[in-house]
N, C-alpha and C. Protein backbone atom coordinates (compact mmCIF):
# COMPACT_ATOMS: atom_id res chain seq x y z
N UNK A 1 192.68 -147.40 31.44
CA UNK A 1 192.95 -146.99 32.83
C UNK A 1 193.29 -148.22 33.66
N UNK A 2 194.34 -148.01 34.19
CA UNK A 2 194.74 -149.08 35.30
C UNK A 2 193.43 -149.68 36.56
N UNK A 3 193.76 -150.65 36.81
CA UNK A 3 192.02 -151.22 37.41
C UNK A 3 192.58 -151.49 38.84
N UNK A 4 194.05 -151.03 39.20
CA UNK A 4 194.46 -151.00 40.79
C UNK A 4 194.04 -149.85 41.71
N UNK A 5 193.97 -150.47 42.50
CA UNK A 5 193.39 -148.84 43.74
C UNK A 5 194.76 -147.96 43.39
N UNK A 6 194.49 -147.10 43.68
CA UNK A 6 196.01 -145.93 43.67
C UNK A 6 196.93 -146.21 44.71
N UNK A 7 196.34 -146.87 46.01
CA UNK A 7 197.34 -147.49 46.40
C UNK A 7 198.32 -148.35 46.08
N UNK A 8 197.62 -149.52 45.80
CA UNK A 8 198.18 -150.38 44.96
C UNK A 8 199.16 -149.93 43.95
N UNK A 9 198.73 -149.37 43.09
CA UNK A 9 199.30 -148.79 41.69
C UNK A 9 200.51 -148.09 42.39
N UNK A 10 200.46 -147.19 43.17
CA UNK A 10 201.82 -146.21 43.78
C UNK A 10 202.84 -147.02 44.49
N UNK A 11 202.22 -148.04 45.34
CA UNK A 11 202.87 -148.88 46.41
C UNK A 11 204.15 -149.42 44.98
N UNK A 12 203.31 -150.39 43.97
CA UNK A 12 203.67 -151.18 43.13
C UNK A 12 204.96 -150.25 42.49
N UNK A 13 204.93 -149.22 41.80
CA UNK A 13 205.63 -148.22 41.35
C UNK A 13 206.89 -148.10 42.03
N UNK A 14 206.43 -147.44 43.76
CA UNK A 14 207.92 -147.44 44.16
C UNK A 14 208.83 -148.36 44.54
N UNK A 15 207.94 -149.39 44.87
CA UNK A 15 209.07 -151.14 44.83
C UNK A 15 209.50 -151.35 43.50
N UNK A 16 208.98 -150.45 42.50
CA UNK A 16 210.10 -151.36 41.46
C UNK A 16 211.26 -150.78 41.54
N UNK A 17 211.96 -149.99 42.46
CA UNK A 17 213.59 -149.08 42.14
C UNK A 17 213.40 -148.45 43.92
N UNK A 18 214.87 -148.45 44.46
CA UNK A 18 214.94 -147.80 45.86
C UNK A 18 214.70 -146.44 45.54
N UNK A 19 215.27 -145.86 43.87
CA UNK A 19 214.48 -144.23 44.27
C UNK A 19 213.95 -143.87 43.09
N UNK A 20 212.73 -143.73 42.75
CA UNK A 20 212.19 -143.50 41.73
C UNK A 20 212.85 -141.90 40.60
N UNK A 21 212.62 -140.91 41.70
CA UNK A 21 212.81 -139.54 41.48
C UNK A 21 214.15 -139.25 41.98
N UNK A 22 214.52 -137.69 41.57
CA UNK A 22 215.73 -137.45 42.24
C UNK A 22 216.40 -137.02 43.21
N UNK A 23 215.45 -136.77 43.85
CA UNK A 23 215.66 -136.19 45.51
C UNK A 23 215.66 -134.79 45.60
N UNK A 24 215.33 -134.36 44.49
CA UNK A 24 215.63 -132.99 44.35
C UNK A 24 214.07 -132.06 44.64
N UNK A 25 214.49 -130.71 44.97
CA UNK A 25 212.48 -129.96 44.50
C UNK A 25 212.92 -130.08 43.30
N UNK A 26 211.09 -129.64 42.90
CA UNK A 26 210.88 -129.88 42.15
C UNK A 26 211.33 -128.30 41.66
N UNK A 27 211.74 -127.60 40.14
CA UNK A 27 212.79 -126.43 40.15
C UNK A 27 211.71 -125.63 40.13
N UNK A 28 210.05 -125.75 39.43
CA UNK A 28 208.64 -124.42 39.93
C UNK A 28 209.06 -124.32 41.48
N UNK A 29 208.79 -125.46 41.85
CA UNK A 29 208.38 -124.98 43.43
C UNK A 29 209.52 -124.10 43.58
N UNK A 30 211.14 -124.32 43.79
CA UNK A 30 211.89 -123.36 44.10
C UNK A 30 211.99 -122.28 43.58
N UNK A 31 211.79 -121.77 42.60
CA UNK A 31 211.95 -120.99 42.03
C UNK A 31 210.41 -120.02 42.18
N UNK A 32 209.07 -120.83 42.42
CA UNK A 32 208.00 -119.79 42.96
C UNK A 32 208.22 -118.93 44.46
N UNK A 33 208.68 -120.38 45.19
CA UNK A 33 208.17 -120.12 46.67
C UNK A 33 209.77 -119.38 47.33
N UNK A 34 210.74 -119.77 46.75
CA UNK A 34 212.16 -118.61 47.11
C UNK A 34 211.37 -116.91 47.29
N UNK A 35 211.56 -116.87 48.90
CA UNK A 35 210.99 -115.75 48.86
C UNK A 35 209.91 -115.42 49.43
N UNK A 36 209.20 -116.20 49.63
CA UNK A 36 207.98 -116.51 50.04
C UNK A 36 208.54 -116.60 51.62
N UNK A 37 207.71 -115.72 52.48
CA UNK A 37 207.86 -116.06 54.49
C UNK A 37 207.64 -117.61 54.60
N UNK A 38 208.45 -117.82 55.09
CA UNK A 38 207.70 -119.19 55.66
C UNK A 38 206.76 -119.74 56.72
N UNK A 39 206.09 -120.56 56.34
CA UNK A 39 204.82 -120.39 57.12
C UNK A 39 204.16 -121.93 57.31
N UNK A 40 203.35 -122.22 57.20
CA UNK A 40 202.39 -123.54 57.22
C UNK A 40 202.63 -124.02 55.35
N UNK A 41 202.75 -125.13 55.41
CA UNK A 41 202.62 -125.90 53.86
C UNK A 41 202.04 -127.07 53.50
N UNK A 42 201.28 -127.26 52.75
CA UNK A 42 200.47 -128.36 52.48
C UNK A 42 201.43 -128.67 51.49
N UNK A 43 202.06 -130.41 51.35
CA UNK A 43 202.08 -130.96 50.18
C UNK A 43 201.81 -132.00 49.18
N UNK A 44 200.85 -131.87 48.38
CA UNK A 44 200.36 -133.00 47.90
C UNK A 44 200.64 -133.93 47.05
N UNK A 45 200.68 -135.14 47.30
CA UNK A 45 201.44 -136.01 46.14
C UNK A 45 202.83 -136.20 46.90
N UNK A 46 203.21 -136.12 47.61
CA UNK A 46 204.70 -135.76 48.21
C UNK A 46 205.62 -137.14 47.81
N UNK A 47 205.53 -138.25 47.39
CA UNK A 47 206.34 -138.54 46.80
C UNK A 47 207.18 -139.49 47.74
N UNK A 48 208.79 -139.61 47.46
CA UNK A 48 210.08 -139.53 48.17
C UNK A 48 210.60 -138.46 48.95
N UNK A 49 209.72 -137.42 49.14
CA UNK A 49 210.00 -136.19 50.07
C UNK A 49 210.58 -135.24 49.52
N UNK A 50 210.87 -135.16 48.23
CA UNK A 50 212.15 -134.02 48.20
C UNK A 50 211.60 -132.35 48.30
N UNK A 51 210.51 -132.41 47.65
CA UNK A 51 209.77 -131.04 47.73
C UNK A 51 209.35 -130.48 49.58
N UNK A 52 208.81 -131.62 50.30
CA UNK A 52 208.24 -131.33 51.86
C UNK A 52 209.84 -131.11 52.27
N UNK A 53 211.11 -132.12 51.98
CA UNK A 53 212.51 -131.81 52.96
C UNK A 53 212.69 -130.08 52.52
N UNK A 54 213.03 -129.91 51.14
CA UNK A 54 213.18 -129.07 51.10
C UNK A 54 212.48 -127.66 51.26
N UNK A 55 211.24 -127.74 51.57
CA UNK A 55 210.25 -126.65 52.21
C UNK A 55 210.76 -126.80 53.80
N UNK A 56 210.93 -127.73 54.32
CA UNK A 56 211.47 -127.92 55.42
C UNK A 56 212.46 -127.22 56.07
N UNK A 57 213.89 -127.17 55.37
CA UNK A 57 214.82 -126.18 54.74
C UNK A 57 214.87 -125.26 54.71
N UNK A 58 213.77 -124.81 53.98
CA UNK A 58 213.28 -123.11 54.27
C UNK A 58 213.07 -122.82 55.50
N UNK A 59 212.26 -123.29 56.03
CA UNK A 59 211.56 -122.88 57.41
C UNK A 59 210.26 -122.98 57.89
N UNK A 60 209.46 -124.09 55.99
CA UNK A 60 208.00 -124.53 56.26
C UNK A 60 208.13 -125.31 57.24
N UNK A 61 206.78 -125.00 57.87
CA UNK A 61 206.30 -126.76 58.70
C UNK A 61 205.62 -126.94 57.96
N UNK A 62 205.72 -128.34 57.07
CA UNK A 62 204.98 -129.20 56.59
C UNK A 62 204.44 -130.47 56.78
N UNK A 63 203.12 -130.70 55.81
CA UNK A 63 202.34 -131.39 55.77
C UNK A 63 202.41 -132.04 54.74
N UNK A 64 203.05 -133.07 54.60
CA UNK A 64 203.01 -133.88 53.24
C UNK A 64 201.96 -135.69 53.09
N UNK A 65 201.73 -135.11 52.38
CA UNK A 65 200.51 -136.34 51.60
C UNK A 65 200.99 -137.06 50.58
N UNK A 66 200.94 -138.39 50.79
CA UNK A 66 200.65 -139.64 49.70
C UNK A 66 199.81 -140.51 49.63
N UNK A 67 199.38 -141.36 49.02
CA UNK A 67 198.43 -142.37 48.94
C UNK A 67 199.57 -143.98 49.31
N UNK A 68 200.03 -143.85 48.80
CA UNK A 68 201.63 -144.93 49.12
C UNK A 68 202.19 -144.74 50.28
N UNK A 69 202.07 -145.93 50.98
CA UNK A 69 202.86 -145.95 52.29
C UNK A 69 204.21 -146.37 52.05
N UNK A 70 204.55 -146.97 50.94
CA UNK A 70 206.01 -146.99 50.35
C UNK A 70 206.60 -145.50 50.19
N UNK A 71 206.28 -145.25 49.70
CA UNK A 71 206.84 -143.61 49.55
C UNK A 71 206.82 -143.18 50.42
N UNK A 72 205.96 -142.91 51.60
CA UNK A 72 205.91 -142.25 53.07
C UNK A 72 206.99 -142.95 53.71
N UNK A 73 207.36 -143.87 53.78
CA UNK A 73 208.11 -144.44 54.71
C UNK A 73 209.89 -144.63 54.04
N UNK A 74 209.95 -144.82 52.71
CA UNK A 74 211.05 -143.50 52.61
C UNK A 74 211.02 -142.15 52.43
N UNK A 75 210.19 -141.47 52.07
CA UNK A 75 210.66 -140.23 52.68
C UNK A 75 210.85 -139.75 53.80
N UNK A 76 210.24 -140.13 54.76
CA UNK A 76 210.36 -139.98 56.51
C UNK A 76 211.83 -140.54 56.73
N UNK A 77 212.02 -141.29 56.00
CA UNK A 77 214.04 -141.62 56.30
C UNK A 77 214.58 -140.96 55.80
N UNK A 78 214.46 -140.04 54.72
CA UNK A 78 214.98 -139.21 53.75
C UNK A 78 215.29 -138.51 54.73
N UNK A 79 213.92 -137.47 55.37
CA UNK A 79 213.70 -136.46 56.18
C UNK A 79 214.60 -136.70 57.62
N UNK A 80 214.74 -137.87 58.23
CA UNK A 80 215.52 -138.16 59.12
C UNK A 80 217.00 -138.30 58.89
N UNK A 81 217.26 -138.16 57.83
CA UNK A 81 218.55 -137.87 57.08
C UNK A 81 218.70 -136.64 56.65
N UNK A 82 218.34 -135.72 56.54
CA UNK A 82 218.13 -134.51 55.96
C UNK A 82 218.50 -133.65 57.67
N UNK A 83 217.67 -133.81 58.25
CA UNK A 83 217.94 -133.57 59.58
C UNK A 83 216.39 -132.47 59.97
N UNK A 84 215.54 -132.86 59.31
CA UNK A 84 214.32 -132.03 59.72
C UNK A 84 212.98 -132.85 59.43
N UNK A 85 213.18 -133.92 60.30
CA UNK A 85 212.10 -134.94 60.28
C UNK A 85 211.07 -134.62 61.32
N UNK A 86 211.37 -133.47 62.38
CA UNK A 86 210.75 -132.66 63.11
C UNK A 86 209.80 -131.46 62.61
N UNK A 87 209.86 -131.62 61.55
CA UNK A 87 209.03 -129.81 61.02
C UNK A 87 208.02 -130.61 59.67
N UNK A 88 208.21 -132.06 59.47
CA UNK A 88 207.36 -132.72 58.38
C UNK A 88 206.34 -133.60 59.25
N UNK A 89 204.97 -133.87 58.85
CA UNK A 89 203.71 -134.54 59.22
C UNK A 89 203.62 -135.09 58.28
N UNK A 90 203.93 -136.29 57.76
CA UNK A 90 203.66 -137.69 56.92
C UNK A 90 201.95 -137.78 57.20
N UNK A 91 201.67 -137.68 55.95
CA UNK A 91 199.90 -138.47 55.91
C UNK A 91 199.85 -138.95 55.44
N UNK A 92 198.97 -140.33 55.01
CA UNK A 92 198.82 -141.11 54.04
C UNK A 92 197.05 -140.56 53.67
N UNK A 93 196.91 -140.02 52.66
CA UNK A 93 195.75 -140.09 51.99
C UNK A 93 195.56 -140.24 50.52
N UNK A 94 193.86 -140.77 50.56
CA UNK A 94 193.57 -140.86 48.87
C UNK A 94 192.80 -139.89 49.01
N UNK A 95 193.70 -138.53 48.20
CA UNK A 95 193.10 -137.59 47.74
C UNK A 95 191.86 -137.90 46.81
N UNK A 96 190.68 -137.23 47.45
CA UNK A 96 189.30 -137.41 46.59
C UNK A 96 188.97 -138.21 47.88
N UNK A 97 189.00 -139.04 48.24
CA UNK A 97 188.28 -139.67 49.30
C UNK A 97 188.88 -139.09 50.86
N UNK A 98 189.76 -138.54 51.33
CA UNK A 98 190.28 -137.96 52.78
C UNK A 98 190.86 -136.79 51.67
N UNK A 99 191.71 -135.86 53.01
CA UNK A 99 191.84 -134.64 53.01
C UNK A 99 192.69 -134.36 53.94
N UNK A 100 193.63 -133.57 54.43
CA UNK A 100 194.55 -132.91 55.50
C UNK A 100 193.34 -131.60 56.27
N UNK A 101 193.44 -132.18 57.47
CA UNK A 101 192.64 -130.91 58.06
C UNK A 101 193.37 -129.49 58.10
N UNK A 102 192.73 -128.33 58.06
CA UNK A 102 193.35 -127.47 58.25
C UNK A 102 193.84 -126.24 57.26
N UNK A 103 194.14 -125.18 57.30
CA UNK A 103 194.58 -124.22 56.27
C UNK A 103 195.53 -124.12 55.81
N UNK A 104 196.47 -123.13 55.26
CA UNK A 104 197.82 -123.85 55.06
C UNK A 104 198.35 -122.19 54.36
N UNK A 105 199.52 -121.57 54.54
CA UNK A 105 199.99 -120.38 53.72
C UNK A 105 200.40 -120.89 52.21
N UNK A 106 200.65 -122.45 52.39
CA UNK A 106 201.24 -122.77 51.32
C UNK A 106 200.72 -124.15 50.71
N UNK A 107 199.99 -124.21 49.57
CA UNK A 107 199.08 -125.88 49.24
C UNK A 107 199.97 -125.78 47.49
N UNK A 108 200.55 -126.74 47.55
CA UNK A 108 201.69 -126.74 46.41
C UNK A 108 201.21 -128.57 46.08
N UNK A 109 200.72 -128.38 44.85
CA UNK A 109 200.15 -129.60 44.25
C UNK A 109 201.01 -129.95 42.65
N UNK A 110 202.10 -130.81 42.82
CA UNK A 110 203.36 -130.70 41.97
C UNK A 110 202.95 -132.42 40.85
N UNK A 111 202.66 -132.31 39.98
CA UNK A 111 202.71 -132.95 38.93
C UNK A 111 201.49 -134.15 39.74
N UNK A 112 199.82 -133.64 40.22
CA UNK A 112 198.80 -134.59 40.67
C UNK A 112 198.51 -135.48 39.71
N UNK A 113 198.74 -136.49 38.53
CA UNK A 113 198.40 -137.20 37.63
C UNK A 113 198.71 -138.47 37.83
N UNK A 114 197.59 -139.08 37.31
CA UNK A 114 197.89 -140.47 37.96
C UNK A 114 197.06 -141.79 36.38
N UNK A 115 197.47 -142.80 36.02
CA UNK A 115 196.91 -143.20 35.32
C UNK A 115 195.88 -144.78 36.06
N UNK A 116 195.34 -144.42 37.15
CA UNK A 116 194.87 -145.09 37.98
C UNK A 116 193.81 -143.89 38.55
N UNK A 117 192.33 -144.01 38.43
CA UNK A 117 191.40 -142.85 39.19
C UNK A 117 191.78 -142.64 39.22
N UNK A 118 191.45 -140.84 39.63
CA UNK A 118 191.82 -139.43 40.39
C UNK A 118 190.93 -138.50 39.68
N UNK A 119 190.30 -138.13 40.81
CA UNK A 119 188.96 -136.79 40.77
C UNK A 119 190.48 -135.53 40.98
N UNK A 120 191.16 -135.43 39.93
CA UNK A 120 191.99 -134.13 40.05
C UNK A 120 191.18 -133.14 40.03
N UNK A 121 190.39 -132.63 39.46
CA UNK A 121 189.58 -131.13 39.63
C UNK A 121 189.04 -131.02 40.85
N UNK A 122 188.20 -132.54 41.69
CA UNK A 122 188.09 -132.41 42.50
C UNK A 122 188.98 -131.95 43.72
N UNK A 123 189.86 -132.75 43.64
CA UNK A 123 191.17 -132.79 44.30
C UNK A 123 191.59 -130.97 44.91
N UNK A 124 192.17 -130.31 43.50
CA UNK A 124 192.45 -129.21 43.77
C UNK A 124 191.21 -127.90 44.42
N UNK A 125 190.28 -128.25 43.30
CA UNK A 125 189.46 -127.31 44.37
C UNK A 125 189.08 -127.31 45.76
N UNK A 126 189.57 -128.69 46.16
CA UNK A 126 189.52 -128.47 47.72
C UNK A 126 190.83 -128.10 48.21
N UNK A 127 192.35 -128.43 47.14
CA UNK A 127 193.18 -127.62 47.83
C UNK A 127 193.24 -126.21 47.69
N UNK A 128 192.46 -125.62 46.78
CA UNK A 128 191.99 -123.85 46.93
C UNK A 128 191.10 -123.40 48.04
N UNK A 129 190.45 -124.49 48.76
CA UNK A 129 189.72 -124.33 50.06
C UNK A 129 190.43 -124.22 51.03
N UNK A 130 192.02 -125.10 51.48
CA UNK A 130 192.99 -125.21 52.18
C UNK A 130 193.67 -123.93 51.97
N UNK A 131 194.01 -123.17 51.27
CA UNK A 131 195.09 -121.62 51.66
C UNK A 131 193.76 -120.76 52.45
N UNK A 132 194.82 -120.29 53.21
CA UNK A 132 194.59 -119.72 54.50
C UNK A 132 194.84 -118.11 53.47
N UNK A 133 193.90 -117.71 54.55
CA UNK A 133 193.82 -115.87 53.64
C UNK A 133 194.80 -115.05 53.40
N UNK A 134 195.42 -114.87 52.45
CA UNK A 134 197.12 -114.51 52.24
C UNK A 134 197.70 -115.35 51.84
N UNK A 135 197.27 -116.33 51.37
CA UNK A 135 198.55 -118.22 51.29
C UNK A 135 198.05 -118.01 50.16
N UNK A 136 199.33 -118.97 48.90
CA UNK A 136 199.60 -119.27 47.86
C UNK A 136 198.99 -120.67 47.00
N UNK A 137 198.37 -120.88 46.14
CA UNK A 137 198.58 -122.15 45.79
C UNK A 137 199.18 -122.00 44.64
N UNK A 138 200.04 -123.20 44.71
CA UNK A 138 200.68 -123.48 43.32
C UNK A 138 200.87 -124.99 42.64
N UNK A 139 200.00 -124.96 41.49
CA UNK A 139 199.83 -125.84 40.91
C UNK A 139 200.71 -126.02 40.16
N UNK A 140 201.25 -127.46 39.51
CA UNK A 140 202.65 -127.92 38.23
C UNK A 140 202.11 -128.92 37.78
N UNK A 141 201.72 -128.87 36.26
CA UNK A 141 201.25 -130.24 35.41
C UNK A 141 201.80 -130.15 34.41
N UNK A 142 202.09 -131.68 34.00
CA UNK A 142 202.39 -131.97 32.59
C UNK A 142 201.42 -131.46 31.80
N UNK A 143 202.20 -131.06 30.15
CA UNK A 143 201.14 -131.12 29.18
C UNK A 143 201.11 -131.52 28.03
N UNK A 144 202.35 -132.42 28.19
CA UNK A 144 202.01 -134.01 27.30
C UNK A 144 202.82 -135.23 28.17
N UNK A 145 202.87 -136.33 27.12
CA UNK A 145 203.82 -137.37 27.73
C UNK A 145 205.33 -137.10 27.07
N UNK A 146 206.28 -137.67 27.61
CA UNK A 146 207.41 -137.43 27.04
C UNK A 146 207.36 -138.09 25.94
N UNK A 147 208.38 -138.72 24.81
CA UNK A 147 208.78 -138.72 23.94
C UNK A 147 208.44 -140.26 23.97
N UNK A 148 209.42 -140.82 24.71
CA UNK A 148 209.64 -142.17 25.32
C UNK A 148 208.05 -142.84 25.53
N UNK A 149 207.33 -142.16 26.23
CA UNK A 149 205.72 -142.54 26.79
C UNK A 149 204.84 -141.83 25.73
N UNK A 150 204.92 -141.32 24.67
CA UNK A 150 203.41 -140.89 24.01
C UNK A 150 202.60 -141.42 23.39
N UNK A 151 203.23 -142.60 22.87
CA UNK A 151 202.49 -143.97 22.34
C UNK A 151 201.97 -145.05 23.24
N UNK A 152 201.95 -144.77 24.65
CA UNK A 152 201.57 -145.70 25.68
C UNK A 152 199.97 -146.00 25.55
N UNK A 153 199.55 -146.82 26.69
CA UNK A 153 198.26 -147.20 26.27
C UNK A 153 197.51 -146.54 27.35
N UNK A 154 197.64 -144.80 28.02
CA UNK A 154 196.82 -144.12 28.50
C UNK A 154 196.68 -143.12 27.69
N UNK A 155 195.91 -143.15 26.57
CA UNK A 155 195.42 -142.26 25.77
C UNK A 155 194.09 -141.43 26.36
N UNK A 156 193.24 -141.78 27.66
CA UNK A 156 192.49 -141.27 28.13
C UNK A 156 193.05 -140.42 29.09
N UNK A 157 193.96 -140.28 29.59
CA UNK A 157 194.75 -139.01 30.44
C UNK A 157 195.03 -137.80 29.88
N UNK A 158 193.95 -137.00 30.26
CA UNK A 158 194.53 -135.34 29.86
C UNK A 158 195.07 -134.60 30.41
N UNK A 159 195.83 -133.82 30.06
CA UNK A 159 196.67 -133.00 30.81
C UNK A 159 196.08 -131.28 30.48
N UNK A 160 195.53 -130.79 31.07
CA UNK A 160 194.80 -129.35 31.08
C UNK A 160 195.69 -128.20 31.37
N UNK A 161 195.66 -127.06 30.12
CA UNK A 161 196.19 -126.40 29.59
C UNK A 161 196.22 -125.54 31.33
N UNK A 162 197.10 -124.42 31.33
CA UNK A 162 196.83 -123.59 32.31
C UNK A 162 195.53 -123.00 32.78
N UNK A 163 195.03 -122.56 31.67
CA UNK A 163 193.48 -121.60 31.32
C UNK A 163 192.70 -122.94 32.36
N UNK A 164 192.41 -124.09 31.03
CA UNK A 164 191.85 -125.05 31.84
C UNK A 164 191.81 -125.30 33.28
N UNK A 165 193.06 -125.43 34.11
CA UNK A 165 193.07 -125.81 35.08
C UNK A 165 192.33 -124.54 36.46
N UNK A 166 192.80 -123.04 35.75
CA UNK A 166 192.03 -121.66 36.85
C UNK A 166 190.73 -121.91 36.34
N UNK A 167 190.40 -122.41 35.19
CA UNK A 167 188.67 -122.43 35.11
C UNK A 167 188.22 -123.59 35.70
N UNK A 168 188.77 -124.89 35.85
CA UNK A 168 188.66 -125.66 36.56
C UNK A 168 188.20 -125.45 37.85
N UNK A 169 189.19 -124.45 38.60
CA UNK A 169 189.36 -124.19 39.77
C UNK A 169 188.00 -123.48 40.70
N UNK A 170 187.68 -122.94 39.77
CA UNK A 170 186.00 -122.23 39.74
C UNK A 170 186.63 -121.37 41.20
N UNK A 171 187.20 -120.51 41.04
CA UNK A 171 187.69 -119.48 41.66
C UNK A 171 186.86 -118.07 41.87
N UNK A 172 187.07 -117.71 43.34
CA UNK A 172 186.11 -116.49 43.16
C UNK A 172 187.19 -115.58 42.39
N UNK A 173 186.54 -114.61 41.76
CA UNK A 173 187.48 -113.96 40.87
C UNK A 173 187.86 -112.87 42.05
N UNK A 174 187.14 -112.43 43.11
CA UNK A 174 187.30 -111.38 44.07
C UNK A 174 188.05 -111.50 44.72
N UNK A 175 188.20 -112.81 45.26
CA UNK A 175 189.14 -113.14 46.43
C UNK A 175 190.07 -113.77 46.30
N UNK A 176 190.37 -113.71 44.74
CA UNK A 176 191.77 -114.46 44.20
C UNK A 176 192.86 -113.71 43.62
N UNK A 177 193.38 -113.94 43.14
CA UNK A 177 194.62 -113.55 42.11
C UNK A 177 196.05 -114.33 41.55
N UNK A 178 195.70 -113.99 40.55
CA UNK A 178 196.17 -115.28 39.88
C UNK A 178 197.54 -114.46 39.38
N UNK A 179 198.96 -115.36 39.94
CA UNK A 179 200.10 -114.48 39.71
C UNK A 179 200.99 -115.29 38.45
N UNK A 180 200.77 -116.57 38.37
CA UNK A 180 201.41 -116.76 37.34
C UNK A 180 200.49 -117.90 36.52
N UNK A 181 200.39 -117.99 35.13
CA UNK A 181 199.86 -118.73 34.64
C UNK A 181 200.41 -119.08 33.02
N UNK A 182 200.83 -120.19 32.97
CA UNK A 182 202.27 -120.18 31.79
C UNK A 182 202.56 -121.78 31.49
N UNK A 183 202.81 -121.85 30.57
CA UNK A 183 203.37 -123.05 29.89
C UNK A 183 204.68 -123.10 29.54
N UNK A 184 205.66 -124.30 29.90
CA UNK A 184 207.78 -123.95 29.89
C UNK A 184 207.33 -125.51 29.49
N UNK A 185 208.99 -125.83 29.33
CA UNK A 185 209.88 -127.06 28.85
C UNK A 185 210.52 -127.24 30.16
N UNK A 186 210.94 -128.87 30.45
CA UNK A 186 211.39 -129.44 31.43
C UNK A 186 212.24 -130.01 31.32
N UNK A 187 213.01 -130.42 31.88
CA UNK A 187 213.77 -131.54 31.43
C UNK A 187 213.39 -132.38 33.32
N UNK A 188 213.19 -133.79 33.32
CA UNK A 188 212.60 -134.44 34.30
C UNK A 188 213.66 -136.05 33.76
N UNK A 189 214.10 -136.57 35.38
CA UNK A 189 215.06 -137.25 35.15
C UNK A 189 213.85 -138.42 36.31
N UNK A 190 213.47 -139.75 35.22
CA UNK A 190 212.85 -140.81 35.68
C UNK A 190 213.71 -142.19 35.85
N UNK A 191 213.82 -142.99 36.94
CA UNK A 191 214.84 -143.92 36.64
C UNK A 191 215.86 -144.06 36.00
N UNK A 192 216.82 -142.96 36.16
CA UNK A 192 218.05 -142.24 35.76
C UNK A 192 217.48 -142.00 34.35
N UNK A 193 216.99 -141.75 33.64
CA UNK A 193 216.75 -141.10 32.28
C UNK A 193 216.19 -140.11 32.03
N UNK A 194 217.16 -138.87 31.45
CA UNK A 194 216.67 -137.50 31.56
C UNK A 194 215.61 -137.33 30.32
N UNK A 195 214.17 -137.51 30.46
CA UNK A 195 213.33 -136.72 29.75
C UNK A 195 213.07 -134.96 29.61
N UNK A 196 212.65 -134.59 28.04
CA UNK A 196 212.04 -133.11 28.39
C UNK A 196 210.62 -133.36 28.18
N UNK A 197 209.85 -132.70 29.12
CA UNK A 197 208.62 -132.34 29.23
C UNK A 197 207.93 -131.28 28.59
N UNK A 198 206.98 -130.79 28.58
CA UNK A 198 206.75 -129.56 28.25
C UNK A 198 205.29 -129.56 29.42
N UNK A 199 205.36 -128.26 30.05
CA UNK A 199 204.56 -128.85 31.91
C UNK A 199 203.79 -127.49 31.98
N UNK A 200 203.12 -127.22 33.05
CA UNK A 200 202.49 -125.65 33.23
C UNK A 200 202.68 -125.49 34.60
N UNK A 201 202.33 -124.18 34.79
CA UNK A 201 202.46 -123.67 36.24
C UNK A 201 201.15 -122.55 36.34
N UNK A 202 200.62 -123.29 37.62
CA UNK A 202 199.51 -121.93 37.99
C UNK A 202 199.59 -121.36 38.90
N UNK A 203 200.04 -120.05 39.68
CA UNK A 203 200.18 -119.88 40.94
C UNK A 203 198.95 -118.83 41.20
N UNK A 204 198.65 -119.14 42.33
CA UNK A 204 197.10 -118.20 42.90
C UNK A 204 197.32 -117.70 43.74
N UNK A 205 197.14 -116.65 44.32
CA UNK A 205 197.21 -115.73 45.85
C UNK A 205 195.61 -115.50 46.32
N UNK A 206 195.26 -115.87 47.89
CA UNK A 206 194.05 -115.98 48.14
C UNK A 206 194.21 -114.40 48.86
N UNK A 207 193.31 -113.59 48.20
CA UNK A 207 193.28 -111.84 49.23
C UNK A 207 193.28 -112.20 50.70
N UNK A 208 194.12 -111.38 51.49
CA UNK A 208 193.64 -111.27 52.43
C UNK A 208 192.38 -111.14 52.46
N UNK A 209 191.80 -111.19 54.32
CA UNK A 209 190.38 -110.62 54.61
C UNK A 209 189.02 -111.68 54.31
């Protein structure tokens, strides 16, 4: 395990290249939330922005979270280029230690893994505390390394099956419902090099009431 704060470690990451990722959503999120009213959105991990611009787009007001103030501060130019730097709230937090106040119709937690700490179980079950009664969460994890990375030297990073991650979640079974829960193939393009993945998706609906 890397021995840098996650700051550090993320900051370090996105100075090595002006754009790490591709600017694109991520294709779960579009393909869950198409459809979905738009409403309040939590996003965690947010990256270079492309998932918060494009919830933006829709008609979310969002809330996007990083631990990297490198990444916050291009994506907020992204977003000011995009032309909806008005409907996004840049936070900087270390998930597990702070939190975004507030509820949210929409808490979309897109590939949380980090080989530097991270209380991820912790993490999410407090973003299952954040949907607001009627709001969605939707979780996206790897569930291996690519091809290129499987011989790396984080052999202590697990990646938890779907099942894993709703039992994780320690969910009331009453006041939940669980709409999708599934394992696909990816294809994920890192410093221009198109990897396939093989990733999961959990999506939850909190009951009204």
């Amino acid at each position: 395990m890397d021995d840098r704060t996650a700051g550090e470690y993320w900051n370090d990451r996105y100075r090595e290249s002006t754009r790490i990722w591709s600017g694109n959503p991520n294709v779960e999120l579009v393909k869950e939330v198409s459809g979905l009213t738009p409403g309040t959105a939590l996003d965690l991990g947010s990256g270079e922005g492309g998932d918060a611009i494009w919830l933006a787009k829709q008609g979310w007001r969002v809330t996007a979270v990083d631990v990297s103030a490198v990444a916050l501060e291009r994506a907020e130019r992204h977003a000011v280029e995009a032309g909806v730097a008005g409907q996004i709230d840049w936070q900087q937090h270390e998930l597990g230690k702070s939190f975004p106040e507030g509820t949210f119709d929409l808490v979309s937690a897109q590939f949380l893994h980090s080989t530097v700490e991270l209380p991820r179980e912790e993490i999410l079950r407090t973003a299952a505390g954040a949907v607001a009664p009627g709001g969605i969460l939707l979780i996206e994890g790897h569930l291996d390394w690519p091809d290129s990375l499987r011989h790396t030297d984080h052999p202590d990073v697990h990646f938890p099956t779907p099942d894993e991650v709703i039992s994780d979640l320690s969910l009331d079974d009453g006041r939940w419902e669980i709409l999708v829960s599934r394992a696909h193939d990816r294809e994920q393009i890192v410093d221009g090099e198109t990897l396939t993945r093989r990733d999961s998706t959990v999506k939850a609906r909190r009951l009204p009431g």
